[in-house]
Protein backbone atom coordinates (compact mmCIF):
# COMPACT_ATOMS: atom_id res chain seq x y z
CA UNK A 1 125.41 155.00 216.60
CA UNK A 2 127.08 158.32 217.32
CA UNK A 3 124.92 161.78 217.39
CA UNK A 4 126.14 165.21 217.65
CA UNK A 5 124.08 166.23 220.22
CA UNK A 6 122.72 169.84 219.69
CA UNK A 7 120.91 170.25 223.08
CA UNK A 8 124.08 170.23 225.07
CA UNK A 9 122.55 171.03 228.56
CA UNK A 10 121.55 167.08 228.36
CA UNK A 11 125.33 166.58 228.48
CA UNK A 12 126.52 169.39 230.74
CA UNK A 13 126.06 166.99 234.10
CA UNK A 14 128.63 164.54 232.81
CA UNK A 15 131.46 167.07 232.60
CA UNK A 16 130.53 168.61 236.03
CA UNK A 17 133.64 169.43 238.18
CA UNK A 18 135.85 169.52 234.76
CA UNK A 19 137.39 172.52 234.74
CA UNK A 20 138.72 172.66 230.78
CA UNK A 21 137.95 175.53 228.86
CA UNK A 22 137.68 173.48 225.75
CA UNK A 23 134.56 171.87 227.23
CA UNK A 24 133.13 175.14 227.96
CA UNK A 25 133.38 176.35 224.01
CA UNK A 26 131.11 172.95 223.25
CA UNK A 27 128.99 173.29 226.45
CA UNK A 28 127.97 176.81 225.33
CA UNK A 29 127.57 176.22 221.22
CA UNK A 30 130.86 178.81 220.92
CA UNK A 31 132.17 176.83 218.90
CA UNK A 32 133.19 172.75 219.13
CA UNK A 33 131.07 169.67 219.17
CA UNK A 34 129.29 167.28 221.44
CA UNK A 35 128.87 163.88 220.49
CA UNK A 36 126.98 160.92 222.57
CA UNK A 37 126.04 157.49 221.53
CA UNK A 38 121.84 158.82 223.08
CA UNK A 39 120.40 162.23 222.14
CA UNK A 40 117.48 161.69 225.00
CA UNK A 41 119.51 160.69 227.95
CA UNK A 42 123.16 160.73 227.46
CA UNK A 43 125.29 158.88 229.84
CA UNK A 44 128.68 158.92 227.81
CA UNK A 45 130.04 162.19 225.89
CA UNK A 46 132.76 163.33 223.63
CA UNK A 47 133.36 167.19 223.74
CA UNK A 48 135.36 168.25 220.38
CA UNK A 49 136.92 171.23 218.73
CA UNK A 50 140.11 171.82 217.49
CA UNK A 51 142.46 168.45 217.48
CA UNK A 52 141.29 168.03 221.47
CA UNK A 53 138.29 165.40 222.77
CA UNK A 54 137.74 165.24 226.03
CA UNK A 55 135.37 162.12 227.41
CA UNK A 56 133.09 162.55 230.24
CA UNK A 57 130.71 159.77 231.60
CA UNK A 58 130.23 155.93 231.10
CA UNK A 59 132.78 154.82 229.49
CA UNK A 60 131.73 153.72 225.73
CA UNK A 61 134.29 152.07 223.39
CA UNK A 62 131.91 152.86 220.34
CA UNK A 63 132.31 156.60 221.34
CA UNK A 64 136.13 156.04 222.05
CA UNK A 65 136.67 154.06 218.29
CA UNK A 66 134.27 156.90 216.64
CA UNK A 67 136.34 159.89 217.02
CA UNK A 68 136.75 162.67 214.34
CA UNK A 69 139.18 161.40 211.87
CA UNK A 70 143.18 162.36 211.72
CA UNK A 71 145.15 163.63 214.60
CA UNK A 72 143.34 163.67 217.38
CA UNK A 73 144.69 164.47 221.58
CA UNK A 74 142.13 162.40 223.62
CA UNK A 75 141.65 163.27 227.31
CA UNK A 76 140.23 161.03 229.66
CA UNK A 77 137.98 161.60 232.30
CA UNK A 78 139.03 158.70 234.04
CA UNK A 79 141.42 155.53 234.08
CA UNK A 80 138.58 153.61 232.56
CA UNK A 81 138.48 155.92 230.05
CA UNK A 82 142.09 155.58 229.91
CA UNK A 83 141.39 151.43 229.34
CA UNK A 84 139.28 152.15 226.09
CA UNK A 85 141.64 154.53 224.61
CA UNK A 86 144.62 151.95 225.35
CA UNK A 87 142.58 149.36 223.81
CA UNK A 88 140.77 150.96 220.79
CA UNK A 89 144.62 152.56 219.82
CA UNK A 90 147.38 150.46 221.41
CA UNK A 91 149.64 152.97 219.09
CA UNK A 92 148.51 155.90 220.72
CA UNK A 93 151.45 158.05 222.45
CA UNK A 94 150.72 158.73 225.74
CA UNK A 95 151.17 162.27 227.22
CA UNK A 96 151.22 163.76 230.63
CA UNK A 97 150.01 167.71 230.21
CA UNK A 98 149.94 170.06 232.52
CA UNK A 99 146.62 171.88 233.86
CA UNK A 100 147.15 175.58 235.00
CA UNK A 101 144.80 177.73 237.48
CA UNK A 102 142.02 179.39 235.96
CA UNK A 103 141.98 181.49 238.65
CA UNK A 104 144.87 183.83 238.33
CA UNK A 105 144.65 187.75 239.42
CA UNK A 106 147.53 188.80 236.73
CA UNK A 107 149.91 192.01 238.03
CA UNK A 108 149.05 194.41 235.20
CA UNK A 109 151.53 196.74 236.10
CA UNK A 110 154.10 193.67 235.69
CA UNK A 111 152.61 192.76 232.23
CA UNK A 112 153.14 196.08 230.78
CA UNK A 113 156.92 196.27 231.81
CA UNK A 114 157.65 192.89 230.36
CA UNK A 115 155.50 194.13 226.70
CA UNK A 116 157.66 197.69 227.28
CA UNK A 117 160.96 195.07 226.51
CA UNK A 118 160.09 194.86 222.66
CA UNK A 119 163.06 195.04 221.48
CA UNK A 120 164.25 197.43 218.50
CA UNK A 121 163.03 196.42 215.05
CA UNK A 122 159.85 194.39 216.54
CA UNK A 123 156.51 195.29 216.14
CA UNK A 124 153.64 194.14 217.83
CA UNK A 125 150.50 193.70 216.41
CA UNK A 126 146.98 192.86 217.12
CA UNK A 127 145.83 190.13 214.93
CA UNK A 128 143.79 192.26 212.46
CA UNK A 129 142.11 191.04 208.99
CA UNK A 130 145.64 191.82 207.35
CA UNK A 131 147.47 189.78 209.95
CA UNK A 132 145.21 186.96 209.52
CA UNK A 133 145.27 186.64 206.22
CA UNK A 134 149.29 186.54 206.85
CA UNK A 135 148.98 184.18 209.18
CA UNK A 136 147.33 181.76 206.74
CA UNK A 137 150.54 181.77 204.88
CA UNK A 138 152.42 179.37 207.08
CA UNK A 139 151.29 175.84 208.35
CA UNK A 140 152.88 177.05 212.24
CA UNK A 141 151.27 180.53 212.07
CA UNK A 142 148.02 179.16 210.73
CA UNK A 143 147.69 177.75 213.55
CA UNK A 144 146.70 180.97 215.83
CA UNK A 145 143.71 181.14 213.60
CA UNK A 146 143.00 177.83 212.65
CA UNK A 147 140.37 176.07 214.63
CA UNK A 148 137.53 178.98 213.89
CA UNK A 149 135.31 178.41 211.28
CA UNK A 150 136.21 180.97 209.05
CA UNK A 151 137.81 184.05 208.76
CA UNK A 152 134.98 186.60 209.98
CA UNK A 153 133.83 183.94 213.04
CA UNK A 154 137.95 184.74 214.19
CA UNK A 155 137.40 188.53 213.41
CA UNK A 156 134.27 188.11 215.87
CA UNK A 157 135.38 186.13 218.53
CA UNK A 158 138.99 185.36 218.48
CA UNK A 159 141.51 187.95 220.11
CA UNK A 160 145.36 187.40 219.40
CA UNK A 161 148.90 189.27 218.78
CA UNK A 162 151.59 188.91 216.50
CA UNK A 163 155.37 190.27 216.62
CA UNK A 164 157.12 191.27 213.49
CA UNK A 165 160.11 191.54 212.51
CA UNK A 166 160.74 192.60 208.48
CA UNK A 167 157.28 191.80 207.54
CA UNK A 168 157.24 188.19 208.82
CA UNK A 169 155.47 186.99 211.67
CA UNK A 170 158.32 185.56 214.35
CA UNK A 171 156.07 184.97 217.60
CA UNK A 172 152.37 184.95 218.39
CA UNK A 173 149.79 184.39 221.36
CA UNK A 174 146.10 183.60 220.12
CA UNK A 175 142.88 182.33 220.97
CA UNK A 176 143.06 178.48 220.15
CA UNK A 177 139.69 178.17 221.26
CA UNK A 178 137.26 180.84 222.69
CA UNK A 179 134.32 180.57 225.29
CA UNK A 180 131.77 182.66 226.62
CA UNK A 181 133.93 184.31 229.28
CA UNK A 182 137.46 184.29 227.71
CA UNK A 183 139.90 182.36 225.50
CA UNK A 184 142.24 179.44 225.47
CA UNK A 185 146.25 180.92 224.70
CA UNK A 186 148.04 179.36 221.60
CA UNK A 187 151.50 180.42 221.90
CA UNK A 188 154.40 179.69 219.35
CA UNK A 189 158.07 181.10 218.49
CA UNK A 190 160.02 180.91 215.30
CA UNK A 191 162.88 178.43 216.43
CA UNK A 192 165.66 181.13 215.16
CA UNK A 193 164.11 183.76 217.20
CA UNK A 194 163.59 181.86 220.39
CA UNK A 195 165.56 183.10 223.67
CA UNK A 196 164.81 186.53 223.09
CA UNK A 197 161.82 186.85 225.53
CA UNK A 198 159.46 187.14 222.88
CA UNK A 199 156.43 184.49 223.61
CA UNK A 200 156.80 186.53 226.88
CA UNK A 201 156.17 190.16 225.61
CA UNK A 202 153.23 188.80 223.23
CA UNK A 203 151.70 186.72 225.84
CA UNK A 204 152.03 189.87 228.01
CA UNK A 205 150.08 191.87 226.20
CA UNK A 206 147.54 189.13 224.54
CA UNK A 207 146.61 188.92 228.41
CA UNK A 208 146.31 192.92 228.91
CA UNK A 209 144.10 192.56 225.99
CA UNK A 210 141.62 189.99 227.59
CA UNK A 211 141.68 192.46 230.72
CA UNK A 212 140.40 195.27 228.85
CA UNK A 213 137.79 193.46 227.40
CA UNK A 214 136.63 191.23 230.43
CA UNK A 215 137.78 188.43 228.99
CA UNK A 216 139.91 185.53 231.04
CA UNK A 217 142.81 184.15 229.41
CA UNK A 218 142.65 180.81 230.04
CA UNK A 219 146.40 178.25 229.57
CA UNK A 220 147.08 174.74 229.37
CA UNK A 221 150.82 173.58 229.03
CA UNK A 222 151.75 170.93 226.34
CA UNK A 223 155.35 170.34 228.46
CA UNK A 224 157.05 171.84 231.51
CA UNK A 225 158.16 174.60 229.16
CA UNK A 226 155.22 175.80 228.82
CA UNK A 227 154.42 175.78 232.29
CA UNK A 228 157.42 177.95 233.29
CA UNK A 229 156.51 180.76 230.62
CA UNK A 230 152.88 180.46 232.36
CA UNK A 231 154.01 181.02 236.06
CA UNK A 232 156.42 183.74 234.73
CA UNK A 233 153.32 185.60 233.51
CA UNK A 234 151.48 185.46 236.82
CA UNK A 235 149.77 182.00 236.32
CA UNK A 236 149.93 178.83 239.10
CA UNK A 237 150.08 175.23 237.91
CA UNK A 238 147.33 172.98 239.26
CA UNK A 239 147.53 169.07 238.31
CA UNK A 240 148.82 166.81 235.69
CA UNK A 241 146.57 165.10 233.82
CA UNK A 242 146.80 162.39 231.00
CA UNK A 243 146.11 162.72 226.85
CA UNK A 244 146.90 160.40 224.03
CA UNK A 245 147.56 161.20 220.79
CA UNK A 246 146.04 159.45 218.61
CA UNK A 247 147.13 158.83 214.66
CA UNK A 248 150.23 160.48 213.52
CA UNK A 249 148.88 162.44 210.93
CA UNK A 250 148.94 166.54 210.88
CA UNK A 251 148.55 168.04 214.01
CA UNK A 252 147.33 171.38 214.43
CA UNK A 253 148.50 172.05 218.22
């Protein structure tokens, strides 16, 4: 059988040394789930929130073939995690992503210059009750917003800015995922409005915004694109690291 486990200390040792911010939103009951095959002594765990589970421990092929249903990006802790996924979902793609720092002292003086570029006929915006709601509009934009429960738990915890340009939201940075001490970025460009430098001005100031509030603003790169945006905002890549995606169905990241 598979639990959620609401005591998630009891899991906490088996993700020790994992830096992924994702792990920290289940860890700490932000927001996410924790899921283990024992509630008394775990030795196997699945950390989940958004489309992301990340497997720590023993590996267990009953955790592995019990995972939330739909589109789901599986991390491994390990190769023999790795095995189980391989075998439980010989269809699943395999993915190399791309871990960044989560250390980074960010130039603020740097950031503001590049969010100074807006160029005419953009605005930027925070991503206010009114933005959210237009952010719901769209499949791509819904995704900013998303994960969180609801409306007013985004309002609460999540921090993120639009641009605009004639009403309609062209480029974003938000919180994917938050944590106790900061976010995980969500980034995204309309395709027609891409090579402007605009996922650079919004991530600019999305990250001046998690400075003023004491927040850290945590990044993960889906491809080498990803990664280059990152380092050109002040950020140092770390490691690759493996995921499968598993089912083709809707993804929301």
């Amino acid at each position: 059988m598979i639990y959620e486990l609401e005591d998630t200390t009891k899991a906490a040792p088996l993700f020790d040394g994992w830096e992924e911010t994702l792990i920290y939103s289940c860890l700490q009951k932000v927001m996410g789930k924790v899921f283990v095959t024992d509630l008394d002594e775990p030795k196997s765990a699945m950390a989940f929130v958004g489309c992301f589970a990340l497997l720590a421990g023993e590996p267990s092929e009953e955790l592995v073939r019990g995972k939330p249903e739909g589109f789901v990006i599986m991390i491994p802790q390990n190769e023999s995690w790795s095995f189980l996924i391989e075998k439980c979902f010989p269809d699943a793609i395999k993915r190399t992503r791309y871990a960044i720092k989560k250390d980074t002292r960010f130039d603020t003086g740097f950031l503001k210059k590049k969010v100074a570029k807006l160029p005419s006929g953009y605005e930027l915006k925070n991503i206010d009750s009114e933005i959210y709601d237009l952010c719901m509009t769209n499949p791509v934009t819904a995704s900013f917003v998303c994960v969180f429960e609801n409306k007013e738990k985004y309002l609460e915890d999540g921090r993120g800015m639009v641009i605009l340009k004639d009403g309609k939201i062209v480029s974003g940075a938000s919180s994917y995922t938050r944590y106790k001490e900061g976010i995980e970025i969500e980034v995204d460009t309309s395709e027609d409005e891409r090579g402007k430098g605009l996922a650079t001005i919004v991530c600019a100031a999305l990250i001046l915004r998690c400075l003023d509030e004491g927040l850290y603003p945590s990044w993960d790169a889906h491809n080498m694109i990803s990664v280059k945006l990152a380092e050109k905002l002040g950020y140092e890549f770390s490691h690759e690291y493996t995921a499968y995606e598993v089912s083709s169905e809707y993804r929301t990241h």
